[in-house]
C-alpha atoms as a PDB file:
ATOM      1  CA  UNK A   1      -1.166 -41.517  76.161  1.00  0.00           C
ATOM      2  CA  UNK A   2      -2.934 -42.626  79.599  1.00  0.00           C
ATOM      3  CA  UNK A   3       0.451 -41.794  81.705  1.00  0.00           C
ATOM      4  CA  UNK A   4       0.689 -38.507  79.862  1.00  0.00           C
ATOM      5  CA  UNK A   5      -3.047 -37.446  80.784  1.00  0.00           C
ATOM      6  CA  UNK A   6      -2.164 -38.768  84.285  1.00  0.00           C
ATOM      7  CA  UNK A   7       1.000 -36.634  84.731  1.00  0.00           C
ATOM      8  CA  UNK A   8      -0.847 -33.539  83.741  1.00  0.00           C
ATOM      9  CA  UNK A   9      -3.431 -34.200  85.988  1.00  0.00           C
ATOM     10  CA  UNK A  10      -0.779 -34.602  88.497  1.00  0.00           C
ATOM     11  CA  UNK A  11       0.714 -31.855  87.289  1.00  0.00           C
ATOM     12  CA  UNK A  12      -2.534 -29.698  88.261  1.00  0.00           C
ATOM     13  CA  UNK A  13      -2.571 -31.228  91.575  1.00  0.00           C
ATOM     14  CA  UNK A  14       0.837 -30.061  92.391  1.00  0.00           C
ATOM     15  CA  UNK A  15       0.163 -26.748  91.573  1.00  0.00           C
ATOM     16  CA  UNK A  16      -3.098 -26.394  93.578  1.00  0.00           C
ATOM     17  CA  UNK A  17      -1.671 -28.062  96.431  1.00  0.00           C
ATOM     18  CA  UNK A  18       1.704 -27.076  96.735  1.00  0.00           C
ATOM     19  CA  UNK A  19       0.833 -23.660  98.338  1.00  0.00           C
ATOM     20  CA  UNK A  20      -1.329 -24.813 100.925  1.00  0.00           C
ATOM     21  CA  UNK A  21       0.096 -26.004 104.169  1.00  0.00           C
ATOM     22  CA  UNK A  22       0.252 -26.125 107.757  1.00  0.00           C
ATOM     23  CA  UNK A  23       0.738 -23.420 109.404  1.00  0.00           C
ATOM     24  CA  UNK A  24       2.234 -23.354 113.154  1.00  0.00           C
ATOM     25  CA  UNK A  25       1.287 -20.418 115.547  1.00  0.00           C
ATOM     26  CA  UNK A  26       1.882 -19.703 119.168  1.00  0.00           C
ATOM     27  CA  UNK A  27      -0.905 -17.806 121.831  1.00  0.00           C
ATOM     28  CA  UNK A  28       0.030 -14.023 121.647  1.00  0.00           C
ATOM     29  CA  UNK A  29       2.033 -14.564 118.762  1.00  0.00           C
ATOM     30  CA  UNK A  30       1.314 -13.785 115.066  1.00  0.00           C
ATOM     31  CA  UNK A  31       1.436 -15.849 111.628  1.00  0.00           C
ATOM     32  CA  UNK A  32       0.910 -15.675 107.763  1.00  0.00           C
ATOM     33  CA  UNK A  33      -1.400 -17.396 106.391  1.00  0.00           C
ATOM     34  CA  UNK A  34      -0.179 -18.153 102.460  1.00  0.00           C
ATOM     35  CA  UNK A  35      -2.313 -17.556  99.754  1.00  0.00           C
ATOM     36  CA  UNK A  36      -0.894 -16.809  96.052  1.00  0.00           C
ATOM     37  CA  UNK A  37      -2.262 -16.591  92.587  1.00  0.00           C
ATOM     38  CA  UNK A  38      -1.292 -19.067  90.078  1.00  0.00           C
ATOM     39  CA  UNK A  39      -2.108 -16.562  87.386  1.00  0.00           C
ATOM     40  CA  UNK A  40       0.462 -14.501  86.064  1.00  0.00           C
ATOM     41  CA  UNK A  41      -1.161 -11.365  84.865  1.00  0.00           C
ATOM     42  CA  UNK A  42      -3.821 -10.915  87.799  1.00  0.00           C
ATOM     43  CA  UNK A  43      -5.806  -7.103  87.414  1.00  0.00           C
ATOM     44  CA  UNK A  44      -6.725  -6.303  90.117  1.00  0.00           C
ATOM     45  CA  UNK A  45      -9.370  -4.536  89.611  1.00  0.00           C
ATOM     46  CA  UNK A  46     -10.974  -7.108  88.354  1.00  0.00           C
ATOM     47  CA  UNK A  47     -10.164  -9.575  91.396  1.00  0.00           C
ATOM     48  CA  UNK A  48     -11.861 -10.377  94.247  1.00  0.00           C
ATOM     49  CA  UNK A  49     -10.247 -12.218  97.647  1.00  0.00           C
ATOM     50  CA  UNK A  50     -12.047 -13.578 100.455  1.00  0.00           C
ATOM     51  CA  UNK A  51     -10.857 -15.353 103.328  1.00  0.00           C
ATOM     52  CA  UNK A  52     -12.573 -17.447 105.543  1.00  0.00           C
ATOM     53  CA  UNK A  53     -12.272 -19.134 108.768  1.00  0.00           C
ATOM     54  CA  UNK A  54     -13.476 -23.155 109.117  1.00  0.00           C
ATOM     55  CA  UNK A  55     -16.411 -21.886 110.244  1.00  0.00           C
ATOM     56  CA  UNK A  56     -16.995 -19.502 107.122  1.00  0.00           C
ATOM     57  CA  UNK A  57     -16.820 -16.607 109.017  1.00  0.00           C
ATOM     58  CA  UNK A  58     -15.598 -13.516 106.743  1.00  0.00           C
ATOM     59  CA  UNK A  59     -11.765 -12.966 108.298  1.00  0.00           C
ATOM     60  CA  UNK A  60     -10.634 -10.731 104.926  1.00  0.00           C
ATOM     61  CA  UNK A  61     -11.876  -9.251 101.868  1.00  0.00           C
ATOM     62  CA  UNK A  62     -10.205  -7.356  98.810  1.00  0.00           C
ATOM     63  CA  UNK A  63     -13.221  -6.832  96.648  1.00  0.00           C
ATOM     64  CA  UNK A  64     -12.111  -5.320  92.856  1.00  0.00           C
ATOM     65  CA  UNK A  65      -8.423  -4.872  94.445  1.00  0.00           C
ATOM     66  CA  UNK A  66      -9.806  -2.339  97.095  1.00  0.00           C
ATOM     67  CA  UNK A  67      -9.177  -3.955 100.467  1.00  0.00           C
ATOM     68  CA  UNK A  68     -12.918  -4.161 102.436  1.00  0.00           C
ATOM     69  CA  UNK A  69     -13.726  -4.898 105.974  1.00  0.00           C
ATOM     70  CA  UNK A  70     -17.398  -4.791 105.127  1.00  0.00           C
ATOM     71  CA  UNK A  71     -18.841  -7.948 107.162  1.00  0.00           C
ATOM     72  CA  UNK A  72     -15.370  -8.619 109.064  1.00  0.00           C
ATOM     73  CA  UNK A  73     -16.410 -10.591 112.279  1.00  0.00           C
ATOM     74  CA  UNK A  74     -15.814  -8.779 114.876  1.00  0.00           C
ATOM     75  CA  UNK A  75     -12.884 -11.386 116.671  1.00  0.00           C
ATOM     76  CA  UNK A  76     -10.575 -10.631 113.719  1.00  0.00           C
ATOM     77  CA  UNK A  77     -10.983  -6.658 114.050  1.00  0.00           C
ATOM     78  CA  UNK A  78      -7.705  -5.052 114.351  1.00  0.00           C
ATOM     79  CA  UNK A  79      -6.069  -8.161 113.991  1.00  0.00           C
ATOM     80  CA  UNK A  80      -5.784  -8.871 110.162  1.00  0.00           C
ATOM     81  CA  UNK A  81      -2.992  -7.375 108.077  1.00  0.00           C
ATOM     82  CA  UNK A  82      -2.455  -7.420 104.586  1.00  0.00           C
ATOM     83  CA  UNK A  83       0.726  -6.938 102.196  1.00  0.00           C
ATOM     84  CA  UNK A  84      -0.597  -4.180  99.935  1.00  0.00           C
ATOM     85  CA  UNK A  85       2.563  -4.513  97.903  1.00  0.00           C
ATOM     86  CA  UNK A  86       2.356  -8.123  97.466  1.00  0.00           C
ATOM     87  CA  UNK A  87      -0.969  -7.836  96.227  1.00  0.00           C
ATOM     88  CA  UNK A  88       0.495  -6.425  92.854  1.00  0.00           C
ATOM     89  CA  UNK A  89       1.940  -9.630  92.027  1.00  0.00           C
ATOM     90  CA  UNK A  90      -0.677 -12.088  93.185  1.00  0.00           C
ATOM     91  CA  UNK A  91       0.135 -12.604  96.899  1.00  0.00           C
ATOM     92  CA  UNK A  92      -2.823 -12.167  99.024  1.00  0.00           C
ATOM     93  CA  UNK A  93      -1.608 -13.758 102.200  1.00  0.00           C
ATOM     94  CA  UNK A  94      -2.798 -11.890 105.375  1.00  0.00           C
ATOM     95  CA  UNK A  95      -1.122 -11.684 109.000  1.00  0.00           C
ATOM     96  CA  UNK A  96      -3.482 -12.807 112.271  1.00  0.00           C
ATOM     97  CA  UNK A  97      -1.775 -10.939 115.239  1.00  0.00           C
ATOM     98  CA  UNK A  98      -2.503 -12.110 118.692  1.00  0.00           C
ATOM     99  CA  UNK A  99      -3.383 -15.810 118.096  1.00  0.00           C
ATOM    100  CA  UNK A 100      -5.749 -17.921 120.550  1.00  0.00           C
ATOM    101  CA  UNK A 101      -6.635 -21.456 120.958  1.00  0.00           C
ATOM    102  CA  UNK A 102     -10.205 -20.245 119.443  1.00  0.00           C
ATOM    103  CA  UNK A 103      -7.779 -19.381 116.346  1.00  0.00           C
ATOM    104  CA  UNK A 104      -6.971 -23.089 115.325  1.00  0.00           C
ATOM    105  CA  UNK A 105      -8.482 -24.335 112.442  1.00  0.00           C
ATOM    106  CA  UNK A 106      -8.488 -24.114 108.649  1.00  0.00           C
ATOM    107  CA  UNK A 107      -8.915 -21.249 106.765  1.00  0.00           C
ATOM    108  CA  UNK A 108      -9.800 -20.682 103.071  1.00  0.00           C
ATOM    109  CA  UNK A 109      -8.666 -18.039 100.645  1.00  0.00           C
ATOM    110  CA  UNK A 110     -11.234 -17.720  97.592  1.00  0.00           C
ATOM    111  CA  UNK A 111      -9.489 -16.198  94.499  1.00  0.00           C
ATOM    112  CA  UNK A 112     -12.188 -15.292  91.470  1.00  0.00           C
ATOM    113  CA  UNK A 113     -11.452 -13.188  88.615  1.00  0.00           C
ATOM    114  CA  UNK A 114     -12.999 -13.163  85.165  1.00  0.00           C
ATOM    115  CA  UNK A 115     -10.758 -16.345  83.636  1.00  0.00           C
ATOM    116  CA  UNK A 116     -10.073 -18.395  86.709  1.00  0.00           C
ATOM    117  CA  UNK A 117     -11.504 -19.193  90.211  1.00  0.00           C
ATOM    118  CA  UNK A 118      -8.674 -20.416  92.779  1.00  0.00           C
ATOM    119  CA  UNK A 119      -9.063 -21.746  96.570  1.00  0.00           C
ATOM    120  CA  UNK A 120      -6.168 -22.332  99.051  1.00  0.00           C
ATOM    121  CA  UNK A 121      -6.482 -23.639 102.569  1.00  0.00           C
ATOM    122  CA  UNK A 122      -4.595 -23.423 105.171  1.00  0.00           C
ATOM    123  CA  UNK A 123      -4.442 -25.471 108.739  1.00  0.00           C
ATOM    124  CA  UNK A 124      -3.411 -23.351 111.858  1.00  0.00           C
ATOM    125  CA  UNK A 125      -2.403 -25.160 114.446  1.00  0.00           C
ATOM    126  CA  UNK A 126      -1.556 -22.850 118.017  1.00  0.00           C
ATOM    127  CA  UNK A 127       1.135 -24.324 120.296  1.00  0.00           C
ATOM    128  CA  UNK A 128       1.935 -23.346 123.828  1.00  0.00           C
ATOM    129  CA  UNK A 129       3.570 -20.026 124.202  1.00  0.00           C
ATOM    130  CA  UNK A 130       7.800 -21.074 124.539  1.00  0.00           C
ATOM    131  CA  UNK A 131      10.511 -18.440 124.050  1.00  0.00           C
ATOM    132  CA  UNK A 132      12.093 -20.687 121.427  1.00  0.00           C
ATOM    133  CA  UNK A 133       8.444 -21.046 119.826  1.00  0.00           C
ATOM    134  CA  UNK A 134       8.141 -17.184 120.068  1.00  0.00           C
ATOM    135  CA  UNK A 135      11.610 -16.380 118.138  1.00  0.00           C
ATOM    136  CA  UNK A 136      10.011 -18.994 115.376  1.00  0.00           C
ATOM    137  CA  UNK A 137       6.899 -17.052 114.802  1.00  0.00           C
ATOM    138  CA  UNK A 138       8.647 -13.719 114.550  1.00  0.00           C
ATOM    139  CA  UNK A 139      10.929 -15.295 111.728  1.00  0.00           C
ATOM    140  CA  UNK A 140       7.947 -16.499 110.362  1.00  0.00           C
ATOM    141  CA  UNK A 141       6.247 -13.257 110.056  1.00  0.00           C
ATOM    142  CA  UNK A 142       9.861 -11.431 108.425  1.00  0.00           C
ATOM    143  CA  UNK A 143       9.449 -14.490 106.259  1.00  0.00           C
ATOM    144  CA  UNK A 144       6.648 -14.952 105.091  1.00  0.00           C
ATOM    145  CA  UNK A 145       6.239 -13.244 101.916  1.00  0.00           C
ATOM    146  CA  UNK A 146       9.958 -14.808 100.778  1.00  0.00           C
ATOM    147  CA  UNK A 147       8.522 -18.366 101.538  1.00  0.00           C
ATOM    148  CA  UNK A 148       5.510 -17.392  99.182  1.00  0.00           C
ATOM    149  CA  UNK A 149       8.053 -16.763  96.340  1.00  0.00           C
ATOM    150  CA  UNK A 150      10.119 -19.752  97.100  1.00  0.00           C
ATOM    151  CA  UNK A 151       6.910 -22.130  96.925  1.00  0.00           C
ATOM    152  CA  UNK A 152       5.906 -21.003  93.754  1.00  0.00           C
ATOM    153  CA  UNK A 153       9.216 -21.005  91.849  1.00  0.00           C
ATOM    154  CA  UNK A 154       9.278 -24.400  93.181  1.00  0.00           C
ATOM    155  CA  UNK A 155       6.172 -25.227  91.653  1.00  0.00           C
ATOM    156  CA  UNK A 156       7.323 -23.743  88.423  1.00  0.00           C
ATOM    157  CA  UNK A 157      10.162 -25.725  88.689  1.00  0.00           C
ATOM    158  CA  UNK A 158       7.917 -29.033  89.279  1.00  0.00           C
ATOM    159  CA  UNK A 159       6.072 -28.171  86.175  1.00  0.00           C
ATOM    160  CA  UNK A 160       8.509 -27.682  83.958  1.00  0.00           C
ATOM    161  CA  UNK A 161       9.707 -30.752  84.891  1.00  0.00           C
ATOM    162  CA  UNK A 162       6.885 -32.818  84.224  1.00  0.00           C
ATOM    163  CA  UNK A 163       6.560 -30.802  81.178  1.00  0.00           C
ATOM    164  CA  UNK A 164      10.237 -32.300  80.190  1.00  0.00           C
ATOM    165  CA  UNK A 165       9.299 -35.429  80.848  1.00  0.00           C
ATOM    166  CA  UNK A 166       5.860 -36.246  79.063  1.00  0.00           C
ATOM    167  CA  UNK A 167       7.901 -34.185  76.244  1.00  0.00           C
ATOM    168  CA  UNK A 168      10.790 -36.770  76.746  1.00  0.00           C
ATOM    169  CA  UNK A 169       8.437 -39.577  77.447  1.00  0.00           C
ATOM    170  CA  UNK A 170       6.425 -38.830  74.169  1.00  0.00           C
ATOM    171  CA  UNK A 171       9.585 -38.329  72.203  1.00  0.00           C
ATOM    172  CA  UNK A 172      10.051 -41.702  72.776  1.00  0.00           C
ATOM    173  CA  UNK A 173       7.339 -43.537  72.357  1.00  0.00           C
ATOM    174  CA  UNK A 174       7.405 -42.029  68.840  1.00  0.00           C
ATOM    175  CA  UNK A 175      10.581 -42.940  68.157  1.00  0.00           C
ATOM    176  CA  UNK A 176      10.082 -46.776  69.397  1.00  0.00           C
ATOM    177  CA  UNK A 177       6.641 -46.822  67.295  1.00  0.00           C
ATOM    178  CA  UNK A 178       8.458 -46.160  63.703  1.00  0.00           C
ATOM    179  CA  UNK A 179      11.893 -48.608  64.544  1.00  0.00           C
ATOM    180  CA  UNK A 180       8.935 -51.067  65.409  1.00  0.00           C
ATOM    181  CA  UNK A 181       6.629 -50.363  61.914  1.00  0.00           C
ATOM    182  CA  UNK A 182      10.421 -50.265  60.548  1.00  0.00           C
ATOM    183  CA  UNK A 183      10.919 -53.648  61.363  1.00  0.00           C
ATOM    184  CA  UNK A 184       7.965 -54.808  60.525  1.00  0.00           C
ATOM    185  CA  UNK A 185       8.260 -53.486  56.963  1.00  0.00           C
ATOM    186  CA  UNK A 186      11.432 -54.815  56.805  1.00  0.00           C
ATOM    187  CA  UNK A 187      10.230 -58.403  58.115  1.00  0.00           C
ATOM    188  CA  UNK A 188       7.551 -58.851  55.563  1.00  0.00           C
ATOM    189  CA  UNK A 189       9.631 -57.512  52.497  1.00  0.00           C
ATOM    190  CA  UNK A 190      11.754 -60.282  53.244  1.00  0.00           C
ATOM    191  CA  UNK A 191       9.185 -62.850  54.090  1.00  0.00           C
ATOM    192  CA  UNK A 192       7.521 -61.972  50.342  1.00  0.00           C
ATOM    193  CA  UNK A 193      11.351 -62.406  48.706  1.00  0.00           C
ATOM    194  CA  UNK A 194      11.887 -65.777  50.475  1.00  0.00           C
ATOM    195  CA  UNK A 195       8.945 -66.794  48.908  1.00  0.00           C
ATOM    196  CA  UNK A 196       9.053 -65.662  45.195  1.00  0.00           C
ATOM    197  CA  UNK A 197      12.495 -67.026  45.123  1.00  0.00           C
ATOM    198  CA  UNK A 198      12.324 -70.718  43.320  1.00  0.00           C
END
C-alpha cells in the first residue's frame, strides 16, 4: 500500500515537473517559454494566466481568456507574443523577442481557474550570439508549440504507465495474499487431521 501511495505521489510530481525546463536563448534572438494546462477541459473564460519574471515583475497576463497588458513592465513592451490559438487547448506559452543578458532568469506561469491552481517555471539561460546558436533559436521558435504537445503526451504516457503498474503491482499482491491464506488453511486442516487420527 506504502509503494502505491508513493508512486502516485510520484506520479504527481512527474506531471508538474515534466513541463518545466530550461530554456536556452541567444542576445537578439527570441524563445518560448512553455507553459501548458494539465486540465483537459480549461474555459477560458473562466481562466486567468500570469507570467512573471524572477523578480515578479508582470511579463504577461490573460485575465478571463482576454489577453491584458494592464501592468506589463515596461522592458517586455512589444516584446511578448502569445499563441491565441493555442490558448484553446491549454497552451499559454508566450514568445520574448530580442533577448538580453538582463533577460536570464526564471520565470513563472500562474494558471488559476475555479477547480485547479497550476504553476510552471521556467529557467532562461542567454548564450553568446553564434550563427549556429542563431539557426537553433529560430527552430526553437517554429517549434515550440509541437514540443508543448510532445511533452505532454509524454507525460500521459508516464502516467498511464504508472497507472499499469500499481494496477499490476496491486493485482499481485492480491493474488499472493489468498495462495498464502490458501496455504495456510490448507496447513492447519491437515495439522487438525494428523491429530484426531489414533
Amino acid at each position: 500500500m506504502i509503494s502505491c501511495c508513493f508512486i502516485l505521489v510520484f506520479a504527481v510530481l512527474i506531471n508538474n515537473v515534466c513541463l518545466q525546463g530550461i530554456v536556452e536563448g541567444v542576445i537578439g534572438g527570441s524563445v518560448v517559454l512553455l507553459c501548458s494546462s494539465a486540465e483537459h477541459d480549461l474555459k477560458l473564460q473562466d481562466t486567468d494566466v500570469h507570467w512573471r519574471d524572477n523578480n515578479d515583475t508582470i511579463m504577461y497576463s490573460i485575465i478571463k481568456g482576454e489577453h491584458s497588458l494592464v501592468g506589463q513592465d515596461p522592458q517586455y513592451k512589444n516584446r511578448v507574443e502569445t499563441f491565441p490559438d493555442e490558448c484553446l487547448r491549454g497552451n499559454f506559452s508566450v514568445k520574448l523577442a530580442a533577448v538580453t543578458h538582463a533577460d536570464e532568469g526564471k520565470y513563472i506561469c500562474y494558471i488559476t481557474n475555479p477547480s485547479d491552481s497550476q504553476q510552471k517555471t521556467v529557467q532562461l539561460i542567454i548564450k553568446e550570439s553564434k550563427a549556429e546558436k542563431g539557426n537553433k533559436s529560430s527552430d526553437q521558435e517554429e517549434n515550440g508549440a509541437d514540443s508543448v504537445g510532445k511533452s505532454l503526451l509524454w507525460v500521459s504516457i508516464v502516467v498511464a504507465l504508472l497507472v499499469l503498474s500499481i494496477g499490476l503491482i496491486a493485482g499481485f499482491s492480491i493474488f499472493h495474499l489468498r495462495k498464502r491464506n490458501q496455504a495456510t488453511s490448507l496447513s492447519s486442516v491437515s495439522t487438525e487431521e494428523q491429530i484426531t487420527v489414533p
